[in-house]
Protein backbone atom coordinates (compact mmCIF):
# COMPACT_ATOMS: atom_id res chain seq x y z
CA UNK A 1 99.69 41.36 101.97
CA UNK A 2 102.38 43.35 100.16
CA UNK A 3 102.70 46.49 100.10
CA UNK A 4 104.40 49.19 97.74
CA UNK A 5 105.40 51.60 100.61
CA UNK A 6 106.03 50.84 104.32
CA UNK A 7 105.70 54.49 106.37
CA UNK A 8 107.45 54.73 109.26
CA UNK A 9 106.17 57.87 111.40
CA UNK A 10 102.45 58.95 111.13
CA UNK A 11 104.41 63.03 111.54
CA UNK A 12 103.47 65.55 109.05
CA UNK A 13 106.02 64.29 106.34
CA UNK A 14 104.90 60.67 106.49
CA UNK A 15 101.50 60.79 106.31
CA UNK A 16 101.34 63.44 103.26
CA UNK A 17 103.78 60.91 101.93
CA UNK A 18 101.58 58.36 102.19
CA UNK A 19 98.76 60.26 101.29
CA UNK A 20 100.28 61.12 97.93
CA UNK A 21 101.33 57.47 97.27
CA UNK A 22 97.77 56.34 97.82
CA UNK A 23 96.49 59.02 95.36
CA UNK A 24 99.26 57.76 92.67
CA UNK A 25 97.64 54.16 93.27
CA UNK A 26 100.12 52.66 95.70
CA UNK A 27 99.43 50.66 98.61
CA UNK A 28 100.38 51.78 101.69
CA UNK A 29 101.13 50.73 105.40
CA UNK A 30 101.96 53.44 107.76
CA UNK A 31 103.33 52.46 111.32
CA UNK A 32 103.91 54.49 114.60
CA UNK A 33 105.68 53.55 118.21
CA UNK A 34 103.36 56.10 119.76
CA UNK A 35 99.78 55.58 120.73
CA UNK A 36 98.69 58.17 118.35
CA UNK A 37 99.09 59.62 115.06
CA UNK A 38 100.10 63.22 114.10
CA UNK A 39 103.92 62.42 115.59
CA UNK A 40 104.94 66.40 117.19
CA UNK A 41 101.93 68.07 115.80
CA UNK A 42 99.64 65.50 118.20
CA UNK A 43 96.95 67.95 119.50
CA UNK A 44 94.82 66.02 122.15
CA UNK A 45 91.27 68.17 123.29
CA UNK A 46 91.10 68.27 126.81
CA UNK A 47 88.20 70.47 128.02
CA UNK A 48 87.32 71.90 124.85
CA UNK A 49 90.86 72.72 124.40
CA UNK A 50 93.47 71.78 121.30
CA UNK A 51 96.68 71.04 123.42
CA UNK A 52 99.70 70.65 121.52
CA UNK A 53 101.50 67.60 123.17
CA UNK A 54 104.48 68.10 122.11
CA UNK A 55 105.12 72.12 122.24
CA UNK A 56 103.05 74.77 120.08
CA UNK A 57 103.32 74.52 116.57
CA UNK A 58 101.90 77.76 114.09
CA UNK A 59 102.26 77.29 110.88
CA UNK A 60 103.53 80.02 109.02
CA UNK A 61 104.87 80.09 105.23
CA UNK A 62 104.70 82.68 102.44
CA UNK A 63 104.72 79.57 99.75
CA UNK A 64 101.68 79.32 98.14
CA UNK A 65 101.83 76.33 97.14
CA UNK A 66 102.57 75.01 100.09
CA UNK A 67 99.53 76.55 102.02
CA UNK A 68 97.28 75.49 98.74
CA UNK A 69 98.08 72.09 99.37
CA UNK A 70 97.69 71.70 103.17
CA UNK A 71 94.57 73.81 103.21
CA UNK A 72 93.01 70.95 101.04
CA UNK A 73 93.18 68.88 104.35
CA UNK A 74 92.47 71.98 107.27
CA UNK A 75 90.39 75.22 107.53
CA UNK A 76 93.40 77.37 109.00
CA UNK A 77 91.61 80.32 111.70
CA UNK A 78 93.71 83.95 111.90
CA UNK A 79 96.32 82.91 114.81
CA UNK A 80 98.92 85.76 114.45
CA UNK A 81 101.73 84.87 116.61
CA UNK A 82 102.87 87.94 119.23
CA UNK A 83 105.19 86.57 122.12
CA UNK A 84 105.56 88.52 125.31
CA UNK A 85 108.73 88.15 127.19
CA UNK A 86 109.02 88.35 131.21
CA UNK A 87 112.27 89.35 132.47
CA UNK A 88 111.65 89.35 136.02
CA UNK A 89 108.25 90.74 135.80
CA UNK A 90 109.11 93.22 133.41
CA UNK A 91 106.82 92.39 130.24
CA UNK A 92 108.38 93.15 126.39
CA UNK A 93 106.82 92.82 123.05
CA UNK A 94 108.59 90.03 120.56
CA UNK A 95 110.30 90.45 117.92
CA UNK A 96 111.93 93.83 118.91
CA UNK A 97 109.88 96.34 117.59
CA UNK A 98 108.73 99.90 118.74
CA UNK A 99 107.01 98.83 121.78
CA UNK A 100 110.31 96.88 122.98
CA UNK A 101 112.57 99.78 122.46
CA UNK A 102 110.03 102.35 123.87
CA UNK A 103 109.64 99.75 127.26
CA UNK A 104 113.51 99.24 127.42
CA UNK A 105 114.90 103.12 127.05
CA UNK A 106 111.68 105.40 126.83
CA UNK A 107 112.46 105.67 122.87
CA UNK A 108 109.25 107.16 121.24
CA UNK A 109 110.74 107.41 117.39
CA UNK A 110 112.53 104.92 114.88
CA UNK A 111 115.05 107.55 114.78
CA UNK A 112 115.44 107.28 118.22
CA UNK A 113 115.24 103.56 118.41
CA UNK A 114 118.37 102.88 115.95
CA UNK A 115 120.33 105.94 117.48
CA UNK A 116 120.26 103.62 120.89
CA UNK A 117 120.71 100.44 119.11
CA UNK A 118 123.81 101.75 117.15
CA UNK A 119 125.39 103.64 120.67
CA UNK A 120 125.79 99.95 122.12
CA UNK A 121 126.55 98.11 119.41
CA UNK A 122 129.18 100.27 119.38
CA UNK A 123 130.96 98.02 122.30
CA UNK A 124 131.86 95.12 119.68
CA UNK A 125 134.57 95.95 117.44
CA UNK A 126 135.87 92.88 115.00
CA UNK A 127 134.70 90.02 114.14
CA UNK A 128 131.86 88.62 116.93
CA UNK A 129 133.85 85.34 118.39
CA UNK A 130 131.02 84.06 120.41
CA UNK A 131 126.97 84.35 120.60
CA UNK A 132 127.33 86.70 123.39
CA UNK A 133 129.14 88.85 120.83
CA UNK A 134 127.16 88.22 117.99
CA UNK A 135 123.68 89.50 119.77
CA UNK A 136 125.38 92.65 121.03
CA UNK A 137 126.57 93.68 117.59
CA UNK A 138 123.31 93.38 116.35
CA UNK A 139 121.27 94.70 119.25
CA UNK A 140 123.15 95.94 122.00
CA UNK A 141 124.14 94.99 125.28
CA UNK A 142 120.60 95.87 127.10
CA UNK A 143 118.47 93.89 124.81
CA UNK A 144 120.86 90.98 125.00
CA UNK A 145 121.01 91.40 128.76
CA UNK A 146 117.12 91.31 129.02
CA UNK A 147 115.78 88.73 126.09
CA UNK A 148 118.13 87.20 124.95
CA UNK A 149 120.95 86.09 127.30
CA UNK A 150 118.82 84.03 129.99
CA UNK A 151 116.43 82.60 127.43
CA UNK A 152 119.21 81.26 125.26
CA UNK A 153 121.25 79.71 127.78
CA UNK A 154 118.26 77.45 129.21
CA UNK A 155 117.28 76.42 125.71
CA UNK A 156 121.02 75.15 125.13
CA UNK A 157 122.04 74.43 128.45
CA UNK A 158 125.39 76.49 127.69
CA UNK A 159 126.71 79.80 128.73
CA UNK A 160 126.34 82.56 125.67
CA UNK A 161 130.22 83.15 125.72
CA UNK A 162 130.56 78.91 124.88
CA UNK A 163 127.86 78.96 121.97
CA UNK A 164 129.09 79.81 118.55
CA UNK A 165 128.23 82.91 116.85
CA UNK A 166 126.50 81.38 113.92
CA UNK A 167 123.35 80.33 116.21
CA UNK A 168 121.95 83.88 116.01
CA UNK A 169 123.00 85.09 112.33
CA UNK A 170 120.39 87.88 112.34
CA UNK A 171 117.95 89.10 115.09
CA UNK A 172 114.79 90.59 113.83
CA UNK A 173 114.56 94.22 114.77
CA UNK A 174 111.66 96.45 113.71
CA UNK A 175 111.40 100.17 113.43
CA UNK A 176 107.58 99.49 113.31
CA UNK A 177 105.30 98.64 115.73
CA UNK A 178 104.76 95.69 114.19
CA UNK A 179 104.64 92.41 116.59
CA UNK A 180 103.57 90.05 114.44
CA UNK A 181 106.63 87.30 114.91
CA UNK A 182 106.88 85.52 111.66
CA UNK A 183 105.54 88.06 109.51
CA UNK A 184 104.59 85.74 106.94
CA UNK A 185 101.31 85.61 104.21
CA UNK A 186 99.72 82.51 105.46
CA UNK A 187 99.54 82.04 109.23
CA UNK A 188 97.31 80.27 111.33
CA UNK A 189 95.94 76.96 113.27
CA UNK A 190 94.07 74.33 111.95
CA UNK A 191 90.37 74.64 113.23
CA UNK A 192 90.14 71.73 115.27
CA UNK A 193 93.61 70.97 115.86
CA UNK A 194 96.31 69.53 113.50
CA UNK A 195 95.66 65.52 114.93
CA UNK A 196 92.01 66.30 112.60
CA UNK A 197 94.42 67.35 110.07
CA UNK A 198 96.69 64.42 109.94
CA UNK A 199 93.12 62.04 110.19
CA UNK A 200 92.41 63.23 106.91
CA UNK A 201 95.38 63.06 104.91
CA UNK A 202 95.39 59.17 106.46
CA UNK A 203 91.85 58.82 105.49
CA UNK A 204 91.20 54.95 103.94
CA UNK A 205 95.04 54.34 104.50
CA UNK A 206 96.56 51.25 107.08
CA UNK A 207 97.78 52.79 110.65
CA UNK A 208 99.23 50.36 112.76
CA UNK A 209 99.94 52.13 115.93
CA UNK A 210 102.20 51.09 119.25
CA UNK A 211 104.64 49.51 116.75
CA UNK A 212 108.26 50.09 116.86
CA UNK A 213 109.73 49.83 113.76
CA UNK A 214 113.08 49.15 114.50
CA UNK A 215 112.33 46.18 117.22
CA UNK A 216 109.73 44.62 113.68
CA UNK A 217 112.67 45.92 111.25
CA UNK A 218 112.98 42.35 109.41
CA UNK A 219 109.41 41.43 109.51
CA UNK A 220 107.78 45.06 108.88
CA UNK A 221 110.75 45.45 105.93
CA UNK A 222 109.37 42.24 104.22
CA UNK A 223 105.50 43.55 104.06
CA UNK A 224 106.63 46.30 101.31
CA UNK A 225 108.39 47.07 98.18
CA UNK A 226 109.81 50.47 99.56
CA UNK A 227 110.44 52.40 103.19
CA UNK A 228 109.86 55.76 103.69
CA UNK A 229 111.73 56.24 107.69
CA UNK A 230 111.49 59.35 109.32
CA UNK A 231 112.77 58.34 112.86
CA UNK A 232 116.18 59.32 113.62
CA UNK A 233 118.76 58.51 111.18
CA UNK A 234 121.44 57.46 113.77
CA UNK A 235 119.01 55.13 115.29
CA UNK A 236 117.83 53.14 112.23
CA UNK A 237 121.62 52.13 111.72
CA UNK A 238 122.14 51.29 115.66
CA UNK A 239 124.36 54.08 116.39
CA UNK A 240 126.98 52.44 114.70
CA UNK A 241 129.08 55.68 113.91
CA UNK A 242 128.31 56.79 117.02
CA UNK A 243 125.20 59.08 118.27
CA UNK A 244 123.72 62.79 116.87
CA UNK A 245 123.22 65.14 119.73
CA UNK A 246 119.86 67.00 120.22
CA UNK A 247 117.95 69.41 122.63
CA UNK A 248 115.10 67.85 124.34
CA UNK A 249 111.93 69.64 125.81
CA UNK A 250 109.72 68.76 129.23
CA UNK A 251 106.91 69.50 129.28
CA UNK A 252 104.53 69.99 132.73
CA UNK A 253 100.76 70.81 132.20
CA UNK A 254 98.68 71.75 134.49
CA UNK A 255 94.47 72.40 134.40
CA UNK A 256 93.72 75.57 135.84
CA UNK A 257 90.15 76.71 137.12
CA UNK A 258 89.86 79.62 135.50
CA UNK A 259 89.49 81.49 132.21
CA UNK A 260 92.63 83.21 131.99
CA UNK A 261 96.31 82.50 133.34
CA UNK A 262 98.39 84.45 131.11
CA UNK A 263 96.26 86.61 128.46
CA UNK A 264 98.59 85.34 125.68
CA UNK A 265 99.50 82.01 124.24
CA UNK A 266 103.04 82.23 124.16
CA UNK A 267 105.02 84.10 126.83
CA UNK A 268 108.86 83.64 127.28
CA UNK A 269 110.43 84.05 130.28
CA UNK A 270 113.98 85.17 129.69
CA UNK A 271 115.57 85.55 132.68
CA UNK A 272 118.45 82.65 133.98
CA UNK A 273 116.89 82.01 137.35
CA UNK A 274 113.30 81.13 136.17
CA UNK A 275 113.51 77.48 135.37
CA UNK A 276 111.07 77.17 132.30
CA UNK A 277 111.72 78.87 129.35
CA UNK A 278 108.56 79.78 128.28
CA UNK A 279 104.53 79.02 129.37
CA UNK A 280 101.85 78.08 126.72
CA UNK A 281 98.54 79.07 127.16
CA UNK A 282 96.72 76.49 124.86
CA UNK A 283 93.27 78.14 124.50
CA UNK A 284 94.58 81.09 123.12
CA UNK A 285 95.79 78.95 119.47
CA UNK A 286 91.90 79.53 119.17
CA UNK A 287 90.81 82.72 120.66
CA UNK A 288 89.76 80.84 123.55
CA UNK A 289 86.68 79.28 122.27
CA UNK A 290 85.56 75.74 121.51
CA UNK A 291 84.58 74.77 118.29
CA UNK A 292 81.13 76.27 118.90
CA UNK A 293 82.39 79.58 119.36
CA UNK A 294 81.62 79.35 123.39
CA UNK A 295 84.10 80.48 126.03
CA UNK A 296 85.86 77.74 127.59
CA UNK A 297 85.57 78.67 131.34
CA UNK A 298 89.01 76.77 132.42
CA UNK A 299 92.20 76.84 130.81
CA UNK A 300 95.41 74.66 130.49
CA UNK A 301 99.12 75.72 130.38
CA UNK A 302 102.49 73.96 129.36
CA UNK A 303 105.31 75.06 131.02
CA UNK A 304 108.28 74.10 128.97
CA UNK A 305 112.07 73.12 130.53
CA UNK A 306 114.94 72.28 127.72
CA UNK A 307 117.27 69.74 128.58
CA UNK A 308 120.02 67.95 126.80
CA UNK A 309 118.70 65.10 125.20
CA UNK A 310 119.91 61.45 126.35
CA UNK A 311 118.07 57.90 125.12
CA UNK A 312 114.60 57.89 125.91
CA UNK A 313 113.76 60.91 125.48
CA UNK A 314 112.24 62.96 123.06
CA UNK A 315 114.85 64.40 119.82
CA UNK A 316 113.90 67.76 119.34
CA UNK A 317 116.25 70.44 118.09
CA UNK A 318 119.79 69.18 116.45
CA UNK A 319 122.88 70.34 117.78
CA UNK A 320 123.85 71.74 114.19
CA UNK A 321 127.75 72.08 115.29
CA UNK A 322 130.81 71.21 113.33
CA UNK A 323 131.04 67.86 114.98
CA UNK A 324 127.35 66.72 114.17
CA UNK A 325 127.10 67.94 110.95
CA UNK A 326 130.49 65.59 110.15
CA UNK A 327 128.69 62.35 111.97
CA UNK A 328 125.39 63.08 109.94
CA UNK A 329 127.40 63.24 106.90
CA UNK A 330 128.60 59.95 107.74
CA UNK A 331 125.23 58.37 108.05
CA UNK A 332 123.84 60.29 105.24
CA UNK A 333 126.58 58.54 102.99
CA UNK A 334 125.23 54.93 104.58
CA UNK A 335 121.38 56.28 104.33
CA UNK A 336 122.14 56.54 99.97
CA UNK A 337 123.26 53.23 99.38
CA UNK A 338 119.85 52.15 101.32
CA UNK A 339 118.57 51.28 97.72
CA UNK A 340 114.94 50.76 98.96
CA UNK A 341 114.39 53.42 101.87
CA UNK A 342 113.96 57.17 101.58
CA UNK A 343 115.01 59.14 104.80
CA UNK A 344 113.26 62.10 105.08
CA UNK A 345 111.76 64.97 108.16
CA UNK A 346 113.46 66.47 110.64
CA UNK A 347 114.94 63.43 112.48
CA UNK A 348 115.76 61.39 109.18
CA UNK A 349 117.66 64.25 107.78
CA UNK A 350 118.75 65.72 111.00
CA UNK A 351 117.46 69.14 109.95
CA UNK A 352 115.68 72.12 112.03
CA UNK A 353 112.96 71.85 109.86
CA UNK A 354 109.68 74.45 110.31
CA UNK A 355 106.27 72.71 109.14
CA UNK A 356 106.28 74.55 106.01
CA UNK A 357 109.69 73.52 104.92
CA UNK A 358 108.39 69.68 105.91
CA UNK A 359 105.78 70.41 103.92
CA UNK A 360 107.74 71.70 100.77
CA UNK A 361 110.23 68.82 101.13
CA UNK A 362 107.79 65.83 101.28
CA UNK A 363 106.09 67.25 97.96
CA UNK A 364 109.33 67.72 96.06
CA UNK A 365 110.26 63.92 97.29
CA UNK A 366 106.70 63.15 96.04
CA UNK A 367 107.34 64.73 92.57
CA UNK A 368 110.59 63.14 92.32
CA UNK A 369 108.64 59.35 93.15
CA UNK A 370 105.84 59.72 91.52
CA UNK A 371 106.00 62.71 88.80
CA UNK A 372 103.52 64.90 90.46
């Protein structure tokens, strides 16, 4: 059989591309190397509980058009995301807000808060040269110290004084006592975990699972008209200018006996000696209860480690440097004069891309195919 479009990654961006080409009358094969569909949004239930495989994802967005269209396929619950941060025991609110401040220097006022903020700010004069620099000109050496310093160098496996400046542009510092992270309109979790999600965008369309597309390229390539590819970029031309760098994440899980671990679903620890950077308590995504409103009684975390990424392992976060963003540019230039593939996603555009903004991209694509 022929088919008009050949998907490669059953991810958030492939299947609501192939769920738009089906509606538009196309026929449509969708293939994945993994076991499973969903790509980093995968949420397996294990005791009742939505675990996110592959690190917690909320979805947050204030376009309404974007939440329109992906409520069509979930009913999202109220999840309002509100890190703590352990340094050392010590336990902060995230973002900065009132109840940081007040923990950190005993500040009970906004007037109070910015007067402290400003005093060691104070310490950077000039242009910041480094991320170290950049964090204390926006929010002083203590916070930095604290939440910021330790956390940061584990996620990028490089002291603050080697990372650029650009990293951190802003910090988000509230005079409120406000702690609701992404402050955004629509926020939530898909009732029943985004792998139900992804099921029904793919509803009456072709999976073919456990299939690597690049070991099939020649065969799979001759089954359609058109290939939508949203593995990595460098890959799908063999490395042949060389390879994009990326921060990987390990994750180790662990079922624990009990109702509670942490209290919280996210906590970051931010300190340079504890190895993880943060623990996810899963349960919490959903108020710890199953999908018949009971308690679950036991309770599973994910601690997570960054690493640098090497072959094998899972691409996470590009390494948007000077150097990168030059080699992508290079294979973006070979990816257009691929007459009969569209790259798109985080890993075929090499982009830090939030699920909203995957979202927004695939349906402008769409529009552009098919004349939504």
């Amino acid at each position: 059989m022929k088919y008009d479009y050949l998907v490669v990654g059953s991810g958030l961006y492939g299947a609501i591309f192939a769920h738009e080409a089906k509606v538009h009358g196309k026929t449509v094969l969708v293939v994945d190397k993994r076991p499973n569909i969903a790509g980093n949004i995968y949420t397996e239930n294990i005791e009742g509980i939505n675990v996110h495989k592959y690190g917690a994802h909320i979805f947050h967005t204030n376009d309404k058009k974007v939440w329109k269209y992906i409520t069509q396929f979930a009913e999202f619950n109220r999840f309002t995301n509100s890190p703590v941060a352990n340094y050392k025991g010590e336990l902060y609110s995230l973002p900065f807000n009132m109840y940081t401040f007040n923990k950190m220097w005993g500040v009970v006022t906004p007037e109070e808060a910015v007067a402290k903020i400003e005093e060691q700010r104070s310490e950077i004069t000039g242009e910041p040269k480094n991320l170290e620099e950049q964090a204390i000109s926006l929010v002083g050496r203590d916070i930095y110290e604290k939440l910021i310093k330790g956390y940061t160098e584990k996620q990028w496996g490089r002291d603050c004084k080697e990372l650029p400046a650009f990293i951190i542009k802003r910090l988000p510092v509230r005079l409120t006592f406000d702690n609701n992270y992404f402050n955004a309109l629509y926020q939530g979790i898909p009732v029943g975990g985004y792998t139900k999600m992804i099921e029904r965008l793919l509803e009456d369309i072709e999976v073919r699972l456990d299939t690597d597309y690049l070991e099939q390229k020649a065969e799979l390539d001759a089954l359609a008209d058109k290939v939508v590819y949203t593995g990595p970029i460098d890959a799908y031309f063999d490395y042949k200018l060389g390879t994009l760098e990326y921060r990987s994440v390990r994750f180790e899980n662990e079922l624990l006996d009990k109702p509670n671990f942490q209290g919280n679903a996210a906590v970051n620890y931010t300190d340079r000696e504890t190895p993880w950077t943060r623990i996810i308590e899963h349960k919490w995504f959903e108020f710890g209860k199953d999908e018949n409103g009971n308690d679950l009684p036991k309770t599973i975390i994910s601690r997570e480690y960054s690493s640098e990424w090497k072959p094998g392992d899972e691409p996470y976060y590009p390494v948007n440097d000077e150097k990168n963003g030059a080699l992508y540019a290079a294979y973006r230039k070979l990816a257009d004069a691929e007459e009969k593939v569209i790259f798109g996603g985080r890993l075929g555009e090499y982009k830090y891309y939030d699920m909203d903004q995957v979202i927004a991209a695939v349906l402008e694509k769409c529009e552009n195919v098919f004349g939504l």
